[in-house]
N, C-alpha and C. Protein backbone atom coordinates (compact mmCIF):
# COMPACT_ATOMS: atom_id res chain seq x y z
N UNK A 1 -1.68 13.37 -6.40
CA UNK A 1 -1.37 13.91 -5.10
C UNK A 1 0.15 14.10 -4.96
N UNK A 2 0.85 13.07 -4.98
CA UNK A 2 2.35 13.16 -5.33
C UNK A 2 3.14 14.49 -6.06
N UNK A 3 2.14 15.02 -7.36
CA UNK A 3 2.72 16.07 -7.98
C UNK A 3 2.26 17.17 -7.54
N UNK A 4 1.15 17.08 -7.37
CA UNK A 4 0.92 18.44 -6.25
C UNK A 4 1.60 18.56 -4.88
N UNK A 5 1.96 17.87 -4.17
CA UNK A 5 2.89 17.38 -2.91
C UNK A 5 4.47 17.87 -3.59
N UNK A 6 4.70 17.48 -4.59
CA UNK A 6 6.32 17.96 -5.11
C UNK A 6 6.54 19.53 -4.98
N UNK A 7 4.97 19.73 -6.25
CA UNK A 7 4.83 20.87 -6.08
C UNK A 7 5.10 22.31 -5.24
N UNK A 8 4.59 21.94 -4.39
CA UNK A 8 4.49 22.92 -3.29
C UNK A 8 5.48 23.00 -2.20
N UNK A 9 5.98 21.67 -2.52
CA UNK A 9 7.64 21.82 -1.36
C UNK A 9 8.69 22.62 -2.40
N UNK A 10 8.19 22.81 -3.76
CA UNK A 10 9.13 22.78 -4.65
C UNK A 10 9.40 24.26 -5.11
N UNK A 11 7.99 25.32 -4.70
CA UNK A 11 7.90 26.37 -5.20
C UNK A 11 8.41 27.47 -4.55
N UNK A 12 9.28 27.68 -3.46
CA UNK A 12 10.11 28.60 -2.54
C UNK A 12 11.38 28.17 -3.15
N UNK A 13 11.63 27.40 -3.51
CA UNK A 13 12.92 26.68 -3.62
C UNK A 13 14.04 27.99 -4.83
N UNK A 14 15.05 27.98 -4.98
CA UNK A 14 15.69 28.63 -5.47
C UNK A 14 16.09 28.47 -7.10
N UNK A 15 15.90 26.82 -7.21
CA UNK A 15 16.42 26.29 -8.31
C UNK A 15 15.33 25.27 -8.12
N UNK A 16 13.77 25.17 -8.29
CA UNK A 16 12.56 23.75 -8.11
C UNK A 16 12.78 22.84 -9.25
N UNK A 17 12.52 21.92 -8.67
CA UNK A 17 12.19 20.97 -9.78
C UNK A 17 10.77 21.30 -10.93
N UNK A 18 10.89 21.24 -11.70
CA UNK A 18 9.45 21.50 -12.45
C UNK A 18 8.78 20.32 -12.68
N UNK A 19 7.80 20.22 -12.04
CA UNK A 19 7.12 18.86 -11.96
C UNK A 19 5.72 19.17 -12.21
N UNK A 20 4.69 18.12 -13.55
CA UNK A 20 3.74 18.56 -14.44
C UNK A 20 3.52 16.91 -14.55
N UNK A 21 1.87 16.33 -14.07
CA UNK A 21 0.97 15.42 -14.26
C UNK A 21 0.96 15.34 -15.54
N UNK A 22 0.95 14.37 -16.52
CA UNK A 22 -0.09 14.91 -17.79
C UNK A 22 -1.08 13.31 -17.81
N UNK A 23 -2.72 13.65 -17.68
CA UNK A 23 -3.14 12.30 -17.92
C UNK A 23 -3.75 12.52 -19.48
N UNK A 24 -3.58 11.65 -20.10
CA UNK A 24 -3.49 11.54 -21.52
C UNK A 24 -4.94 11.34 -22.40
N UNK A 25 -6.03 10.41 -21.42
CA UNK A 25 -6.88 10.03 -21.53
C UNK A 25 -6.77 8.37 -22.49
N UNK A 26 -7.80 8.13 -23.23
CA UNK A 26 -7.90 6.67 -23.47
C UNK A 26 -6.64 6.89 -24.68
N UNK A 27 -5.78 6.37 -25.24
CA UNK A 27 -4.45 6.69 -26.26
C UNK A 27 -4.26 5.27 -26.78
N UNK A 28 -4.54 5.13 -27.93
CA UNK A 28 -4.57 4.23 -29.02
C UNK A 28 -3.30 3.52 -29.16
N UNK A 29 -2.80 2.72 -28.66
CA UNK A 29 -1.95 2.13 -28.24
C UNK A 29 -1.56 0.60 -28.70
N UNK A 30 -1.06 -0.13 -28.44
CA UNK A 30 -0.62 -2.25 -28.99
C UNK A 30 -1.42 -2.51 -27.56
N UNK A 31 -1.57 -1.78 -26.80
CA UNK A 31 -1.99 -2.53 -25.64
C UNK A 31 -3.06 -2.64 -25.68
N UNK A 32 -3.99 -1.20 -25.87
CA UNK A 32 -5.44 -1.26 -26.48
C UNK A 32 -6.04 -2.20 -27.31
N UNK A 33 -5.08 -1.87 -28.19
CA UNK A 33 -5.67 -2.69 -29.48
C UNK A 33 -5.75 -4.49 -28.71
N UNK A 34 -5.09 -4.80 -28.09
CA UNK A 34 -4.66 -5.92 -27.37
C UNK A 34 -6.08 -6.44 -26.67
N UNK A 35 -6.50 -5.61 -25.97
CA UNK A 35 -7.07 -5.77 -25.02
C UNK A 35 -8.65 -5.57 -25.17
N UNK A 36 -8.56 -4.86 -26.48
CA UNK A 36 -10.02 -4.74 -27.91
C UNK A 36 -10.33 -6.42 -28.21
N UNK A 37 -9.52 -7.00 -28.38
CA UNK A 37 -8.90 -8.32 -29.07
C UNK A 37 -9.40 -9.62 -27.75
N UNK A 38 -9.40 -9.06 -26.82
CA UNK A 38 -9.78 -10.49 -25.71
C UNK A 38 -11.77 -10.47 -25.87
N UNK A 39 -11.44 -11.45 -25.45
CA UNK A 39 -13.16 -12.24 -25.10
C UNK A 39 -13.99 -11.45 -24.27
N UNK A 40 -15.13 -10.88 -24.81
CA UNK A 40 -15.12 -10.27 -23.57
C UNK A 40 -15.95 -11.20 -22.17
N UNK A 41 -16.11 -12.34 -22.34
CA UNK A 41 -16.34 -13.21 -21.43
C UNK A 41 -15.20 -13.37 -20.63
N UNK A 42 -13.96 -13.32 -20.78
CA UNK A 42 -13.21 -13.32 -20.03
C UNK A 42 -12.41 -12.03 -19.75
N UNK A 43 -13.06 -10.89 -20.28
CA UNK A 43 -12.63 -9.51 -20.08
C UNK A 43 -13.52 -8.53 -20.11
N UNK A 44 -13.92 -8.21 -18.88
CA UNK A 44 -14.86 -6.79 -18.84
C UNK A 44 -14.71 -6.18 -19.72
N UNK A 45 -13.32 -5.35 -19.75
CA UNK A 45 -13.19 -4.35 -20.37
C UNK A 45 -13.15 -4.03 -21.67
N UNK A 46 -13.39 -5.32 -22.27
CA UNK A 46 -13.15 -5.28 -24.07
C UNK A 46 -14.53 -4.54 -24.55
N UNK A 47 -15.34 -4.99 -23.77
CA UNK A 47 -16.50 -4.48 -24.92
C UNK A 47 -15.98 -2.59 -24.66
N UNK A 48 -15.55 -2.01 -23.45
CA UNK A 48 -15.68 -0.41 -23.61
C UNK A 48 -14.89 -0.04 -24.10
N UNK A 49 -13.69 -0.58 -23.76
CA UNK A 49 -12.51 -0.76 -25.32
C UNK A 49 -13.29 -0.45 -26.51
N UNK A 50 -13.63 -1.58 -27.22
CA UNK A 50 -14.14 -1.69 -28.46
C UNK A 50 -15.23 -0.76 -28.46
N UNK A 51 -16.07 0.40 -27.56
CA UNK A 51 -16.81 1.24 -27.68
C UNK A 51 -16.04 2.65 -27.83
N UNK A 52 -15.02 2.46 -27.29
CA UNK A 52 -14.10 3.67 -27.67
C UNK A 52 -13.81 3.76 -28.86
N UNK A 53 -13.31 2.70 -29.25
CA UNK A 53 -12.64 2.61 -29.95
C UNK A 53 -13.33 3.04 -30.94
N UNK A 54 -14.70 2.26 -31.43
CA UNK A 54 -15.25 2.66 -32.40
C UNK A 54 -15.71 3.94 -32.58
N UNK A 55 -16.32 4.45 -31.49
CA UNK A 55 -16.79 5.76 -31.00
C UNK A 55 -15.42 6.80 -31.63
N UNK A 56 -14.38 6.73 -31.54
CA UNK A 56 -13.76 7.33 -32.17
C UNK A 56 -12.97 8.44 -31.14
N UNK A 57 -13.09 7.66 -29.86
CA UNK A 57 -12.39 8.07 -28.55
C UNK A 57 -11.08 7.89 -27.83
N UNK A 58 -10.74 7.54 -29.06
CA UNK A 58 -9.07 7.37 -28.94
C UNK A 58 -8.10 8.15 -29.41
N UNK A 59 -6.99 8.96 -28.88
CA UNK A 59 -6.27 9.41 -29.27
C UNK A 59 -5.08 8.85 -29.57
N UNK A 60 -4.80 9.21 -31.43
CA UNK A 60 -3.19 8.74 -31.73
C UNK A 60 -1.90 8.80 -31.01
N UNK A 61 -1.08 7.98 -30.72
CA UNK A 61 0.06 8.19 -30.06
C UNK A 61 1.02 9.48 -30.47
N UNK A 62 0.83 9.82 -31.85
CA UNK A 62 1.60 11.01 -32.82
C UNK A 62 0.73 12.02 -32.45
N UNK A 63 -0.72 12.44 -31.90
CA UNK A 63 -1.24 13.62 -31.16
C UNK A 63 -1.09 13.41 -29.86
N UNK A 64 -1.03 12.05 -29.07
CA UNK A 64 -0.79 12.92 -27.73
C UNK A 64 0.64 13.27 -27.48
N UNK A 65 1.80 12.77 -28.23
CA UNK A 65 3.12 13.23 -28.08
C UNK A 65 3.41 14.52 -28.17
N UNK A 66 2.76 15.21 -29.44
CA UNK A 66 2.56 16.20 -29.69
C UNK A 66 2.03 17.55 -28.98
N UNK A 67 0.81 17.00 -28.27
CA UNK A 67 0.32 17.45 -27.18
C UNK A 67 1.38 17.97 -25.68
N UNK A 68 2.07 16.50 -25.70
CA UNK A 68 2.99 16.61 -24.30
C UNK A 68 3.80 17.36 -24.85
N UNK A 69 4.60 17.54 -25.86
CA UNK A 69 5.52 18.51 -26.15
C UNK A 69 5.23 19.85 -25.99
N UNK A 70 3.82 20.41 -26.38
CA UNK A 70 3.21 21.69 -26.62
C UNK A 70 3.75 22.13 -24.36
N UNK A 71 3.13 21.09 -24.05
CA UNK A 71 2.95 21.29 -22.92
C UNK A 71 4.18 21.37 -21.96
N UNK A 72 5.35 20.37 -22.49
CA UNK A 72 6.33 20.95 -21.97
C UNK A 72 6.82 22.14 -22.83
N UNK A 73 6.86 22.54 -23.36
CA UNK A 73 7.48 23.95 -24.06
C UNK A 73 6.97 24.98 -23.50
N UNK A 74 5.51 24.97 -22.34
CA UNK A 74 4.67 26.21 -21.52
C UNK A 74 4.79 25.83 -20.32
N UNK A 75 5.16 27.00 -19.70
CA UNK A 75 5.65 27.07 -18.19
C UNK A 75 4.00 26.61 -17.47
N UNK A 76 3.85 26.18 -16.39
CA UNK A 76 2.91 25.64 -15.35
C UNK A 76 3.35 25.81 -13.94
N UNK A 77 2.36 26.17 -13.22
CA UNK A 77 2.33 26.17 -12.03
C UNK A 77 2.66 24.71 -11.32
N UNK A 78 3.77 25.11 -10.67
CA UNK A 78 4.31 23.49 -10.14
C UNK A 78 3.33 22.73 -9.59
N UNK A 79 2.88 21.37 -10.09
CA UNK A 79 2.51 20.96 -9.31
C UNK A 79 0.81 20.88 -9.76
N UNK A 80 0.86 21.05 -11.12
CA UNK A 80 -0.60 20.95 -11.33
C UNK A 80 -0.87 20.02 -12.18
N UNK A 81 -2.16 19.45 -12.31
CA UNK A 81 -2.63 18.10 -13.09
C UNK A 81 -3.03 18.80 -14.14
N UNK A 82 -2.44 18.30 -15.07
CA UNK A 82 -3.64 18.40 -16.31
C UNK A 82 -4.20 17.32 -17.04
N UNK A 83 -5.66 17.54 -16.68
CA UNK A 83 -6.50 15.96 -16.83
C UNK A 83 -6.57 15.55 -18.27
N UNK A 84 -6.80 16.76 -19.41
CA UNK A 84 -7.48 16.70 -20.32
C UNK A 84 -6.36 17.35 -21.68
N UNK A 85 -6.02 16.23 -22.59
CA UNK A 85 -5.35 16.75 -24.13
C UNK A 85 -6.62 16.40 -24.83
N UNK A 86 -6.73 17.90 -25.23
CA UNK A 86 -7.99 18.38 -26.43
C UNK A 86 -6.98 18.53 -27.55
């Protein structure tokens, strides 16, 4: 909401800020892996962790960087989310 809110104050403007959401999705990470690693008696979330994970639903940190780069290098409509790096 915030970047769409920037957005749109931002797009009359003479000189806008360029402001671009990117949500990354699940990204294979020390934290992940971290959090793969707890009990899942004492952590919900490990077992869907560890279903991603295996599932093969994780993206490398070296493709989604890659990704964000592609994405800043292409102009966007201020102010828009993009939910999804395919």
């Amino acid at each position: 909401m915030f970047t769409q809110c920037v957005g749109q104050e931002q797009a009359n403007r003479t000189s806008p800020v360029e402001i671009v959401a990117i949500d990354p999705g699940m990204v294979d990470t020390e934290l992940q892996k971290s959090a793969r690693e707890q009990d899942p008696l004492t952590f919900a979330m490990a077992g869907p962790f560890n279903e991603a994970y295996t599932s093969g639903q994780l993206k490398s940190t070296e493709y989604v960087a890659k990704q964000i780069k592609l994405i800043i290098e292409k102009e966007y409509e201020a102010g828009v989310m993009l939910t999804s790096i395919s």
